[in-house]
PDB file of N, CA and C in Angstrom:
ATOM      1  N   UNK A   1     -12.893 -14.400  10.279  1.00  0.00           N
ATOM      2  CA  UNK A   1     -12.622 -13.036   9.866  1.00  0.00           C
ATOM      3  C   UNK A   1     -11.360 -12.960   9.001  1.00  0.00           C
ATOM      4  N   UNK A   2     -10.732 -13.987   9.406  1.00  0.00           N
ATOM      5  CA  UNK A   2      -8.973 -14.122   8.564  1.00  0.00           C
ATOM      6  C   UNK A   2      -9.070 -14.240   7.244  1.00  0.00           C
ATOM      7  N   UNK A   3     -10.350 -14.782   6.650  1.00  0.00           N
ATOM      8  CA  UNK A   3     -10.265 -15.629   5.442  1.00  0.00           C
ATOM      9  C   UNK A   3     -11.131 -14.252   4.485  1.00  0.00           C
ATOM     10  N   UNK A   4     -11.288 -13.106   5.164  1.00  0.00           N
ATOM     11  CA  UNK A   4     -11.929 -12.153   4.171  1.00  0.00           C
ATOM     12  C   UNK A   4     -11.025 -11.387   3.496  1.00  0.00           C
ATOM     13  N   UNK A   5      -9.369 -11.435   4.021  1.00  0.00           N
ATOM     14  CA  UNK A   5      -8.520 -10.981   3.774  1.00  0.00           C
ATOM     15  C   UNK A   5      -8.311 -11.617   2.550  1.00  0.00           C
ATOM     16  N   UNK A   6      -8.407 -12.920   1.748  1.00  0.00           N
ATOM     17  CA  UNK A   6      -8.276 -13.311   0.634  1.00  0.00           C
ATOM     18  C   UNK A   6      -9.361 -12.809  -0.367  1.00  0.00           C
ATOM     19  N   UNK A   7     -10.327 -12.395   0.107  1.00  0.00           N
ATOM     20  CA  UNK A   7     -11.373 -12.325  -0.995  1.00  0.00           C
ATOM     21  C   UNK A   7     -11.126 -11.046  -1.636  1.00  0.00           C
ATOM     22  N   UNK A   8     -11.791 -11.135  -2.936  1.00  0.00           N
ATOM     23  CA  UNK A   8     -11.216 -10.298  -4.358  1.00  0.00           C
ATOM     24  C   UNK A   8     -12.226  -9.371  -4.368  1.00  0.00           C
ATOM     25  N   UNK A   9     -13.235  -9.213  -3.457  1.00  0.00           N
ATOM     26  CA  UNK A   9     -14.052  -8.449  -3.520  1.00  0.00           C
ATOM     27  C   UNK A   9     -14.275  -7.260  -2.466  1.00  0.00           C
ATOM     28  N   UNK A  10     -13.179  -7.020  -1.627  1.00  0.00           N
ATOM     29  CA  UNK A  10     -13.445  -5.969  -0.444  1.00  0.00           C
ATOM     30  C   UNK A  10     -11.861  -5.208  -0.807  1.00  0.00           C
ATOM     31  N   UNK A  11     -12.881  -4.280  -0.429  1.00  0.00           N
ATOM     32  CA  UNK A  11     -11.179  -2.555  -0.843  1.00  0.00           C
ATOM     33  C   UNK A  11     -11.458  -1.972   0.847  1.00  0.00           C
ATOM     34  N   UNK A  12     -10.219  -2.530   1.233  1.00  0.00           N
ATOM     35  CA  UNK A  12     -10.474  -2.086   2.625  1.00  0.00           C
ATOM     36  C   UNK A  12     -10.064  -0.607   2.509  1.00  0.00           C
ATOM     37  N   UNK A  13     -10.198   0.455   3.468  1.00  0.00           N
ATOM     38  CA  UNK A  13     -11.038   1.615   3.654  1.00  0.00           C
ATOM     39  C   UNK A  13     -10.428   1.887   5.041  1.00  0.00           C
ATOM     40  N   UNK A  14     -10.141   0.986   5.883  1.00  0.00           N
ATOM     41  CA  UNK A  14      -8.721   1.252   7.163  1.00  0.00           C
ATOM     42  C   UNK A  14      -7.862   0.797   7.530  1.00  0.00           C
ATOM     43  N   UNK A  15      -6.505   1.716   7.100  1.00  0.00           N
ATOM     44  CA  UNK A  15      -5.549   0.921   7.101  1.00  0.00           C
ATOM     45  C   UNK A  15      -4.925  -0.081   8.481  1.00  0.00           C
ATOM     46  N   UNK A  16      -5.892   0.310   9.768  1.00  0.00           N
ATOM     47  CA  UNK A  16      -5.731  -0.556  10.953  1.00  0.00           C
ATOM     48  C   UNK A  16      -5.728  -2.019  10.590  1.00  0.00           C
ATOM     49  N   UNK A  17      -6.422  -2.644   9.551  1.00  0.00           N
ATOM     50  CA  UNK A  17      -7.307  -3.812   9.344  1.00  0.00           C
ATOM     51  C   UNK A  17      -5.662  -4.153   8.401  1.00  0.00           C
ATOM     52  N   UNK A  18      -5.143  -3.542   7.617  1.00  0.00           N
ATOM     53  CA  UNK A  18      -3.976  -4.727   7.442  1.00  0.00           C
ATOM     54  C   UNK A  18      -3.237  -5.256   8.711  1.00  0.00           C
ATOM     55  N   UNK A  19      -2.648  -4.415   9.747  1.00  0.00           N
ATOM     56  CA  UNK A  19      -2.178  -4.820  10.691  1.00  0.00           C
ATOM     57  C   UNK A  19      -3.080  -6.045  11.645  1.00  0.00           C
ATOM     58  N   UNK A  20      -4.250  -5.981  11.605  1.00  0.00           N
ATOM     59  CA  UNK A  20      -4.742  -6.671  12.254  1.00  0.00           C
ATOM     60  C   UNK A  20      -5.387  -7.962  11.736  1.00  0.00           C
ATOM     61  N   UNK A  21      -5.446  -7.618  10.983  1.00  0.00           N
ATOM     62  CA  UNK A  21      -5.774  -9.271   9.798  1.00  0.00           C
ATOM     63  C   UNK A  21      -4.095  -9.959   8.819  1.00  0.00           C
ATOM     64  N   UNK A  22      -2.828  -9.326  10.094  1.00  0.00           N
ATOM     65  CA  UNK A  22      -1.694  -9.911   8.873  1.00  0.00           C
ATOM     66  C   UNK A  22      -1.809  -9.778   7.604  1.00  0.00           C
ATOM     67  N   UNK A  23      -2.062  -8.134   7.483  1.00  0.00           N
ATOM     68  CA  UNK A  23      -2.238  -8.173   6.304  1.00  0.00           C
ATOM     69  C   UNK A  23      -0.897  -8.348   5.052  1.00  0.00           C
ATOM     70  N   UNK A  24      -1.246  -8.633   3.512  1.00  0.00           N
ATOM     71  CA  UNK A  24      -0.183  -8.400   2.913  1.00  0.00           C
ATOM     72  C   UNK A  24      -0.401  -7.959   1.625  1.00  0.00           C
ATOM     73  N   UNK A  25       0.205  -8.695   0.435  1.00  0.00           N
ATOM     74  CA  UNK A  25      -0.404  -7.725  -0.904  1.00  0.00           C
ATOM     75  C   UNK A  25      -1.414  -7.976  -1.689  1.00  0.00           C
ATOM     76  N   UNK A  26      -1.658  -9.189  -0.708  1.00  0.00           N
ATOM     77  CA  UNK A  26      -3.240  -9.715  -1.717  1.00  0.00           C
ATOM     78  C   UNK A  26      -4.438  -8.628  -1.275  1.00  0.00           C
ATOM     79  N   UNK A  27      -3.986  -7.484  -0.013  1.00  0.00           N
ATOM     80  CA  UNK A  27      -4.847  -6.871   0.207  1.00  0.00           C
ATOM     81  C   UNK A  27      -5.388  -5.492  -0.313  1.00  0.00           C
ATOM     82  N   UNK A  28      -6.458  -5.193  -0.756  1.00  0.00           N
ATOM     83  CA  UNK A  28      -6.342  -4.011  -1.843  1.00  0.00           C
ATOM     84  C   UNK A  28      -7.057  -3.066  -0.565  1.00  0.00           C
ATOM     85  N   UNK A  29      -5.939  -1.910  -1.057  1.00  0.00           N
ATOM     86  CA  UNK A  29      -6.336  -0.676   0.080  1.00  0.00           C
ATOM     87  C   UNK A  29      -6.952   0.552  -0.903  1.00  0.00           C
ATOM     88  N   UNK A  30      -7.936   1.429  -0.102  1.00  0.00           N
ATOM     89  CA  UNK A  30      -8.442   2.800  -0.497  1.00  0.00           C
ATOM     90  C   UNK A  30      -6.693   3.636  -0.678  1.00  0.00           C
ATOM     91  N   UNK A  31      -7.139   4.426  -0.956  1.00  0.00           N
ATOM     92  CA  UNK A  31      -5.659   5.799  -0.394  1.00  0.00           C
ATOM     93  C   UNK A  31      -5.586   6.307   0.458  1.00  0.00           C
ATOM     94  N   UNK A  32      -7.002   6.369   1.057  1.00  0.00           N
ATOM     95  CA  UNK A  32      -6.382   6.553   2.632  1.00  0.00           C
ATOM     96  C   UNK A  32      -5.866   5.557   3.674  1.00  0.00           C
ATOM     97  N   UNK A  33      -6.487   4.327   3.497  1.00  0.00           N
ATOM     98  CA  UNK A  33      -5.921   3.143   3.956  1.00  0.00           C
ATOM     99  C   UNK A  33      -4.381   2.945   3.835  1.00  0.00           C
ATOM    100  N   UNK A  34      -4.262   3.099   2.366  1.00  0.00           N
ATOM    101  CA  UNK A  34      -2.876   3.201   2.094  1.00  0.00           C
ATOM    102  C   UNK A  34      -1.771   3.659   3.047  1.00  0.00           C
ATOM    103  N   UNK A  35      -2.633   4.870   3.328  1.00  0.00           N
ATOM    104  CA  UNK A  35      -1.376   5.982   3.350  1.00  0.00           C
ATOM    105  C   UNK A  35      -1.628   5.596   5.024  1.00  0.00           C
ATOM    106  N   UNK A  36      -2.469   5.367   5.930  1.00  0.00           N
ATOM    107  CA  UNK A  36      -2.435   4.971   6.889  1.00  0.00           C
ATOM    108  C   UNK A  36      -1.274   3.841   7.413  1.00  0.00           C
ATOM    109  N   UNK A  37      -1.408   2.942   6.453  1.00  0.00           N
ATOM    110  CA  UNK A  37      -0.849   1.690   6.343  1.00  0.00           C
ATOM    111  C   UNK A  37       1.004   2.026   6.575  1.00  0.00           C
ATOM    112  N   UNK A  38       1.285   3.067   5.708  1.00  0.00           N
ATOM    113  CA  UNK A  38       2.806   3.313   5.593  1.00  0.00           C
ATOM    114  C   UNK A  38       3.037   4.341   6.578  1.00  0.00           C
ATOM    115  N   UNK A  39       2.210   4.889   6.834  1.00  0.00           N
ATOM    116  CA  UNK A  39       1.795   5.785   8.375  1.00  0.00           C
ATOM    117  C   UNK A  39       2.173   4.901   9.626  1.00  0.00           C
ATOM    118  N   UNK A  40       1.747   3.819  10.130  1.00  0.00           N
ATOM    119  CA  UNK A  40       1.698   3.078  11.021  1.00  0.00           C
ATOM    120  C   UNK A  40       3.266   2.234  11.030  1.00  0.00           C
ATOM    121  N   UNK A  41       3.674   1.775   9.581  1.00  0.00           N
ATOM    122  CA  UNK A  41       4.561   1.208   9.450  1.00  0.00           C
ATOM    123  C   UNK A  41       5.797   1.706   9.787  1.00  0.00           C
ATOM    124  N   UNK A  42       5.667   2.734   9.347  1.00  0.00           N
ATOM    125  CA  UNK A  42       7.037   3.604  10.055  1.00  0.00           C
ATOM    126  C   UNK A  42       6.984   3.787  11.563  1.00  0.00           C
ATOM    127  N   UNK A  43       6.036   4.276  11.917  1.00  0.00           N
ATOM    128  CA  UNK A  43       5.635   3.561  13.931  1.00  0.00           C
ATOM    129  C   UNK A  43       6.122   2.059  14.397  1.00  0.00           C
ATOM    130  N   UNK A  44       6.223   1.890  13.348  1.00  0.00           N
ATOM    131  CA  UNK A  44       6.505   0.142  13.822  1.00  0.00           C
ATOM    132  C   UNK A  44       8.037  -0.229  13.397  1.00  0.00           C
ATOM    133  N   UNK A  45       8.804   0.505  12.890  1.00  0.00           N
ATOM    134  CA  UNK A  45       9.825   0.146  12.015  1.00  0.00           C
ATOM    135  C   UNK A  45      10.246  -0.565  11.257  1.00  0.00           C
ATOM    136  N   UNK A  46       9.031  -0.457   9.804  1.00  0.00           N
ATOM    137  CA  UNK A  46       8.973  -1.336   8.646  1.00  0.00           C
ATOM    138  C   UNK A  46       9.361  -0.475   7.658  1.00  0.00           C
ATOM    139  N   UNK A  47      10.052  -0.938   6.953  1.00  0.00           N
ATOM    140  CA  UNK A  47       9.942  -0.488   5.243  1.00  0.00           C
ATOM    141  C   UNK A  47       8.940  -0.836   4.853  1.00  0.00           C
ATOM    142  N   UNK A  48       8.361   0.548   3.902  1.00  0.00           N
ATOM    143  CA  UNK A  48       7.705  -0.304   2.798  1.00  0.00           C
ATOM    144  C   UNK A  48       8.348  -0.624   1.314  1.00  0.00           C
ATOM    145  N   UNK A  49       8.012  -1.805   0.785  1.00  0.00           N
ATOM    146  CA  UNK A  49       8.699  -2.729  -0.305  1.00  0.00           C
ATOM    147  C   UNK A  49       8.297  -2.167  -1.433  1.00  0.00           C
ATOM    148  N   UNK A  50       6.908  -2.275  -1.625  1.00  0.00           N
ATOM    149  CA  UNK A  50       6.714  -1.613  -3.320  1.00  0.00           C
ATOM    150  C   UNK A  50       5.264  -1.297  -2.713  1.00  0.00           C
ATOM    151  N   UNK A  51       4.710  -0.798  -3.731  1.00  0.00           N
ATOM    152  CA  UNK A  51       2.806   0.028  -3.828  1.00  0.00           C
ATOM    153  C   UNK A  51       3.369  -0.457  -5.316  1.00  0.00           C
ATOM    154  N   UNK A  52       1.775  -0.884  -5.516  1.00  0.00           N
ATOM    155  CA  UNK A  52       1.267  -1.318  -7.164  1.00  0.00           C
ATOM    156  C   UNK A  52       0.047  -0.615  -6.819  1.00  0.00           C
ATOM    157  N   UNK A  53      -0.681   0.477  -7.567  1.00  0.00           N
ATOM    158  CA  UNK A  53      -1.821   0.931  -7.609  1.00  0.00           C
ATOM    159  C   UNK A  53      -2.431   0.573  -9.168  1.00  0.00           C
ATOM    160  N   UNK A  54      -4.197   0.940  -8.970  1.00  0.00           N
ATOM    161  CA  UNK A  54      -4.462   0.034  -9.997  1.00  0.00           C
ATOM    162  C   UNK A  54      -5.904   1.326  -9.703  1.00  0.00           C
ATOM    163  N   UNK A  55      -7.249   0.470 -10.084  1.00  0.00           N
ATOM    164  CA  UNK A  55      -8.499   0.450 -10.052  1.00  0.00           C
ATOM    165  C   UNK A  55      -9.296  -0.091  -9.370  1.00  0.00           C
ATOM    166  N   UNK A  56     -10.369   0.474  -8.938  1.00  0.00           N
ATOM    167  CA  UNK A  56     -11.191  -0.496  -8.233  1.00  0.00           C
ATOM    168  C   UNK A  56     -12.225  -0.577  -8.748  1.00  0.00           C
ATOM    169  N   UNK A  57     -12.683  -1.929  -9.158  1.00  0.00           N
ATOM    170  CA  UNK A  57     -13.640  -1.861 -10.133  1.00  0.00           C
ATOM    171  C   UNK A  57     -15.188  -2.513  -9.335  1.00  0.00           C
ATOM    172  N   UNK A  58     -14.880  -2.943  -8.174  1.00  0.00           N
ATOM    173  CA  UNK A  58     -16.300  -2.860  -7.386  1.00  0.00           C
ATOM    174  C   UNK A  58     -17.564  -4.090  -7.703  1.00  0.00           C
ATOM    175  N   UNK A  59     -16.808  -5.460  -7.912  1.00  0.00           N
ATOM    176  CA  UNK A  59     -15.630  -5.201  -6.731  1.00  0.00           C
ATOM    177  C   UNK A  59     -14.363  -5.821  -8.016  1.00  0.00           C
ATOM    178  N   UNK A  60     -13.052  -5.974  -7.556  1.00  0.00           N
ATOM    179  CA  UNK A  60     -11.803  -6.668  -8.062  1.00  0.00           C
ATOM    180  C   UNK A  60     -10.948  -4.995  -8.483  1.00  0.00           C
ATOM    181  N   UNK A  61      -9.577  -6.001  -8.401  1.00  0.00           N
ATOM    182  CA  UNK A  61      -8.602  -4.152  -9.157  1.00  0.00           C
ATOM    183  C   UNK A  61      -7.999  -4.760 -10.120  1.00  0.00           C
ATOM    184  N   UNK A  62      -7.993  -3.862 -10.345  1.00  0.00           N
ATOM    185  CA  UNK A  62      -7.407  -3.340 -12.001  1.00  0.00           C
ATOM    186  C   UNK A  62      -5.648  -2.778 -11.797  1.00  0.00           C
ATOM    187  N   UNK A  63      -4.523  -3.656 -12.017  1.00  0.00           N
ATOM    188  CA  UNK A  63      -3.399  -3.464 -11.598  1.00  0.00           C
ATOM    189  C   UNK A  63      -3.303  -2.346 -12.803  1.00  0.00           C
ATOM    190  N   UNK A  64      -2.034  -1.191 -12.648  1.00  0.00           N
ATOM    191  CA  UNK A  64      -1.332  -0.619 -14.034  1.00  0.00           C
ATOM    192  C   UNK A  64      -0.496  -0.236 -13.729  1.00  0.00           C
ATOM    193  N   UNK A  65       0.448  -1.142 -14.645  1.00  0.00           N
ATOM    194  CA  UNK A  65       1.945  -0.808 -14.579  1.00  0.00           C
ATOM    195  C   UNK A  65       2.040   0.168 -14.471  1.00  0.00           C
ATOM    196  N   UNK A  66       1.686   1.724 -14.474  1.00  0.00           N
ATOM    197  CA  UNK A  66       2.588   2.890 -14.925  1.00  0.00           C
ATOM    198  C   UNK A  66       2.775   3.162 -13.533  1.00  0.00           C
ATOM    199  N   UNK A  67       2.218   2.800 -12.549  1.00  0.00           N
ATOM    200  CA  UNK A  67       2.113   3.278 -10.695  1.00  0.00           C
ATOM    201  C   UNK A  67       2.924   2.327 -10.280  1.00  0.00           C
ATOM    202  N   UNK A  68       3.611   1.952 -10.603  1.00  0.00           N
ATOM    203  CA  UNK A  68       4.555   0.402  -9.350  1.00  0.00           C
ATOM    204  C   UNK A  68       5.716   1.734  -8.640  1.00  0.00           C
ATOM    205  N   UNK A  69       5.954   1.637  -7.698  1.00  0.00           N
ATOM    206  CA  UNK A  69       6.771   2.399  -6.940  1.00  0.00           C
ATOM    207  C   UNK A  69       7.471   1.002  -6.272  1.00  0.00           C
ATOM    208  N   UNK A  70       9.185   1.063  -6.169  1.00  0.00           N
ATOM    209  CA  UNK A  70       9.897   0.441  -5.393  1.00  0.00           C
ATOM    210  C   UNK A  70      10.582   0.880  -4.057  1.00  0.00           C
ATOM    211  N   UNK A  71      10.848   0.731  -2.834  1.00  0.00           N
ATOM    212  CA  UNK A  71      11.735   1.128  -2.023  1.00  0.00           C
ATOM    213  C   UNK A  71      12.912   1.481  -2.297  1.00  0.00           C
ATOM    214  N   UNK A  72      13.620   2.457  -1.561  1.00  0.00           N
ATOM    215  CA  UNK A  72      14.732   3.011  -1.515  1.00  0.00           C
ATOM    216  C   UNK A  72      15.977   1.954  -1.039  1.00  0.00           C
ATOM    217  N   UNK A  73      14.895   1.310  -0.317  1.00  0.00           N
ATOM    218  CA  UNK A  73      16.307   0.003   0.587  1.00  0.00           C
ATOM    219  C   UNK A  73      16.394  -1.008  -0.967  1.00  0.00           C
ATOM    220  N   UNK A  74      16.067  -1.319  -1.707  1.00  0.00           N
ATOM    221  CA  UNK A  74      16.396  -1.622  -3.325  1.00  0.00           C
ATOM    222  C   UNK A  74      17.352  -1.093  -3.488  1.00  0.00           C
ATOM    223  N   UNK A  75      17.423  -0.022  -3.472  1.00  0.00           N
ATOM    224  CA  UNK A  75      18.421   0.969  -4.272  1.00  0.00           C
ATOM    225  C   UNK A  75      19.437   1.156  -3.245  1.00  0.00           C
ATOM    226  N   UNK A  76      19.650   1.557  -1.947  1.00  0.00           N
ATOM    227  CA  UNK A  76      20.298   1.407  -1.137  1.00  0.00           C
ATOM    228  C   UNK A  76      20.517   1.737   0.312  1.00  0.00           C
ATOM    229  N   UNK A  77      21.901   0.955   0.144  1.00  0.00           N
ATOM    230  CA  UNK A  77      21.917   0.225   1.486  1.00  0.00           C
ATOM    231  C   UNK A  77      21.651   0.911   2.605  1.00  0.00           C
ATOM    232  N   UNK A  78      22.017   2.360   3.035  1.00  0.00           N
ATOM    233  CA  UNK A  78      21.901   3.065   3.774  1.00  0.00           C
ATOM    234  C   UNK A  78      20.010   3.858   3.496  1.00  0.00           C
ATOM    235  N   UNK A  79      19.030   3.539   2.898  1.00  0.00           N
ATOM    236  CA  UNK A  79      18.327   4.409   2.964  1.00  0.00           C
ATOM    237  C   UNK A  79      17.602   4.113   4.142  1.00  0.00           C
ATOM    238  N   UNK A  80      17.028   5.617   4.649  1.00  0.00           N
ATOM    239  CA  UNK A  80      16.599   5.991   5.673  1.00  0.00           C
ATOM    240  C   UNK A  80      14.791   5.504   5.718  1.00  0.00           C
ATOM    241  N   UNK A  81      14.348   4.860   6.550  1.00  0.00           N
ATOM    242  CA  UNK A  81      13.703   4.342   7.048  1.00  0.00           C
ATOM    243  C   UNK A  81      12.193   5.150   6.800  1.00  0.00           C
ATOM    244  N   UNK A  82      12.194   6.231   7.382  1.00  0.00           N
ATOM    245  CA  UNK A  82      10.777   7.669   7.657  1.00  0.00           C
ATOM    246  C   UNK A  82      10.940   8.247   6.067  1.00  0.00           C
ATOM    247  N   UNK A  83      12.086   8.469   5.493  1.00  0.00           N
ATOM    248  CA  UNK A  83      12.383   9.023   4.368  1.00  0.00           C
ATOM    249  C   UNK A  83      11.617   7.959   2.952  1.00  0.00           C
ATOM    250  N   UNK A  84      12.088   6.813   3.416  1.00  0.00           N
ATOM    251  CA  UNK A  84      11.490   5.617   2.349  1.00  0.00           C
ATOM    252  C   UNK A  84       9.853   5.986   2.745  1.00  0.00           C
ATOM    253  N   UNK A  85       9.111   6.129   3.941  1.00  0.00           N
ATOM    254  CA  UNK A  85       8.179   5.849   3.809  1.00  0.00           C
ATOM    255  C   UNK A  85       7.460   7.095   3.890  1.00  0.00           C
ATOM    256  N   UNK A  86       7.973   7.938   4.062  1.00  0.00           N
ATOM    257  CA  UNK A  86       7.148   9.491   3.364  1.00  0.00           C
ATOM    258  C   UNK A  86       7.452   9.497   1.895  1.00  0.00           C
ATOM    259  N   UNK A  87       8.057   8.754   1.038  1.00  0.00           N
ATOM    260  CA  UNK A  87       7.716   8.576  -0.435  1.00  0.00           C
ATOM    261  C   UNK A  87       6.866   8.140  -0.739  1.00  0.00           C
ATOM    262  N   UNK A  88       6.627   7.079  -0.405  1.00  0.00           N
ATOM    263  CA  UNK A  88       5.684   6.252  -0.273  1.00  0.00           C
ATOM    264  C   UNK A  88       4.504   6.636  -0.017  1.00  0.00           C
ATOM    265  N   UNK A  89       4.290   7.584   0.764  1.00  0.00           N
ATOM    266  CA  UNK A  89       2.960   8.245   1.001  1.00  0.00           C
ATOM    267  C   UNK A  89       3.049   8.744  -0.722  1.00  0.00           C
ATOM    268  N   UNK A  90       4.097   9.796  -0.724  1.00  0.00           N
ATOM    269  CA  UNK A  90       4.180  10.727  -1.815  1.00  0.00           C
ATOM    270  C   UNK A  90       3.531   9.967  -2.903  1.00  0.00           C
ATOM    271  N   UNK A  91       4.005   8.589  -3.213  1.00  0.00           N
ATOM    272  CA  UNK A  91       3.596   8.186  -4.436  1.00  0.00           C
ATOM    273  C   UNK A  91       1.917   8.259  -4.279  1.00  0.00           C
ATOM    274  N   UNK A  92       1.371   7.509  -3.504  1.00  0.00           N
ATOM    275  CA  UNK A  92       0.046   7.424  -2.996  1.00  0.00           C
ATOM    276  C   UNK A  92      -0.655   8.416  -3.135  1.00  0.00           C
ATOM    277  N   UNK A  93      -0.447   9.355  -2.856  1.00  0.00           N
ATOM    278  CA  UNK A  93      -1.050  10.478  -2.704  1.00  0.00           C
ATOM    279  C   UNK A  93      -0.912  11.380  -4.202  1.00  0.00           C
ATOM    280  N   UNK A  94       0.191  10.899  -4.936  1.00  0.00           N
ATOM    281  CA  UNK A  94       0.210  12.056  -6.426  1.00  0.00           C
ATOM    282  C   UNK A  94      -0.699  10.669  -7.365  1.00  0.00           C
ATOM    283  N   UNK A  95      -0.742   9.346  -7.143  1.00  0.00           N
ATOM    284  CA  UNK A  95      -1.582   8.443  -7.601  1.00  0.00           C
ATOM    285  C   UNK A  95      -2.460   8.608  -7.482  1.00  0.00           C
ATOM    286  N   UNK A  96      -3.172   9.062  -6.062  1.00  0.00           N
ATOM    287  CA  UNK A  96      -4.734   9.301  -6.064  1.00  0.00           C
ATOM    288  C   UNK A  96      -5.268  10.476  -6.841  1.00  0.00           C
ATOM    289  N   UNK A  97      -4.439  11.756  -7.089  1.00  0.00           N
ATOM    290  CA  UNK A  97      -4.887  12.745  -7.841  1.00  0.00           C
ATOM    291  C   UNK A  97      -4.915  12.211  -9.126  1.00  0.00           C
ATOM    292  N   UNK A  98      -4.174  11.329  -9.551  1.00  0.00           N
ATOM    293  CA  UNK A  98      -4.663  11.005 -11.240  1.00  0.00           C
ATOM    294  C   UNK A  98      -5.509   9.831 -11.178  1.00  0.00           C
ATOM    295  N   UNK A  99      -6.201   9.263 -10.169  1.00  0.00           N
ATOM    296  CA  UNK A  99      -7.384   8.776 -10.350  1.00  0.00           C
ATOM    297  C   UNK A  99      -7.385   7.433 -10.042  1.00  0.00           C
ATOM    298  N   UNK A 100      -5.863   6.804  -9.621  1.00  0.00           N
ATOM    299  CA  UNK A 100      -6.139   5.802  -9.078  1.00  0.00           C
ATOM    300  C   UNK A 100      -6.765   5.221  -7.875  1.00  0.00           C
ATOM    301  N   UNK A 101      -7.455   4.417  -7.841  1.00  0.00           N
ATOM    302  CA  UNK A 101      -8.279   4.597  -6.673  1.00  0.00           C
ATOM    303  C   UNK A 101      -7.905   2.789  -5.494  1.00  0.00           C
ATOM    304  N   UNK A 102      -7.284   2.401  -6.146  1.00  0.00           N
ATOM    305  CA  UNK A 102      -6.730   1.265  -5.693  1.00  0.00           C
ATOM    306  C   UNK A 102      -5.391   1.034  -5.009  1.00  0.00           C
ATOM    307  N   UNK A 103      -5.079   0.547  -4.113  1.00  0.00           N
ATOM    308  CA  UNK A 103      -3.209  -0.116  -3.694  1.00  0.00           C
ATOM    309  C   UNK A 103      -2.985  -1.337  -3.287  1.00  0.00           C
ATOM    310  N   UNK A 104      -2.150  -1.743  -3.488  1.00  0.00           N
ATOM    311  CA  UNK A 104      -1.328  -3.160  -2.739  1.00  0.00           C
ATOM    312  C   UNK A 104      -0.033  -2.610  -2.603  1.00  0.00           C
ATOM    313  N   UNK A 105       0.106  -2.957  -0.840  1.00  0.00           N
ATOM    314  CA  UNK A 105       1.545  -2.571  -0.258  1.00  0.00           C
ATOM    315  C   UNK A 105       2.463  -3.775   0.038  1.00  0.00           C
ATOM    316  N   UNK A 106       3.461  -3.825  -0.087  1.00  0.00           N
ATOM    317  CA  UNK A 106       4.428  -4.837   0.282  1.00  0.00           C
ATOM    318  C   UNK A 106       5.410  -4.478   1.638  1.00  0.00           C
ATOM    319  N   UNK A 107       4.944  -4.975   2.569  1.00  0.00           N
ATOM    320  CA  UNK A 107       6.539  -4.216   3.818  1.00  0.00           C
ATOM    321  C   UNK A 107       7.524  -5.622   3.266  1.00  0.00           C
ATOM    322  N   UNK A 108       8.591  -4.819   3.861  1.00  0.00           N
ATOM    323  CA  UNK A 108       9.579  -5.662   3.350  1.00  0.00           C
ATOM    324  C   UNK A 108      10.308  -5.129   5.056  1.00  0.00           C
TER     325      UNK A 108
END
């Protein structure tokens, strides 16, 4: 089951399944997955690192630069933890209205 996590052809669809397959950024999430994903993470006390959203082209994604979002803990030292990762939704969520339909998350 571990080794489906590499394949270029599945857009997982719940974000439970990164946590449970170790997931990382080779894994391409829906937006709701996504947003699950940084949902859970903050339950767990993770940053998230960056979101690269892209396309899903059904199967493989389509990266585009204009969506890369970075963490706040980048920028600094004191940022707040729930705060980094309700952006993070934010980005996700103003990405999916312009049509991206793809993510890769990084916890850091």
């Amino acid at each position: 089951m571990i080794e489906a996590l590499f394949r270029q052809d599945i857009l997982f669809e719940d974000g439970a399944k990164f946590f449970e397959l170790d997931g990382d950024a080779r894994m391409k999430l829906s937006p709701k997955a996504a947003t699950e994903v940084c949902e859970e993470a903050t339950r767990r006390g993770i940053f998230i690192g960056a979101i690269e959203g892209g396309h899903w082209l059904n199967p493989g994604f389509k990266p585009d630069m204009n969506t890369n979002w970075d963490s706040l803990k980048y920028y600094q030292a004191d940022a707040d933890l729930k705060t980094n990762n309700d952006r993070a939704i934010e980005n996700i969520n103003d990405d999916a209205k312009e049509g991206y339909t793809a993510f890769i998350i990084t916890l850091i």
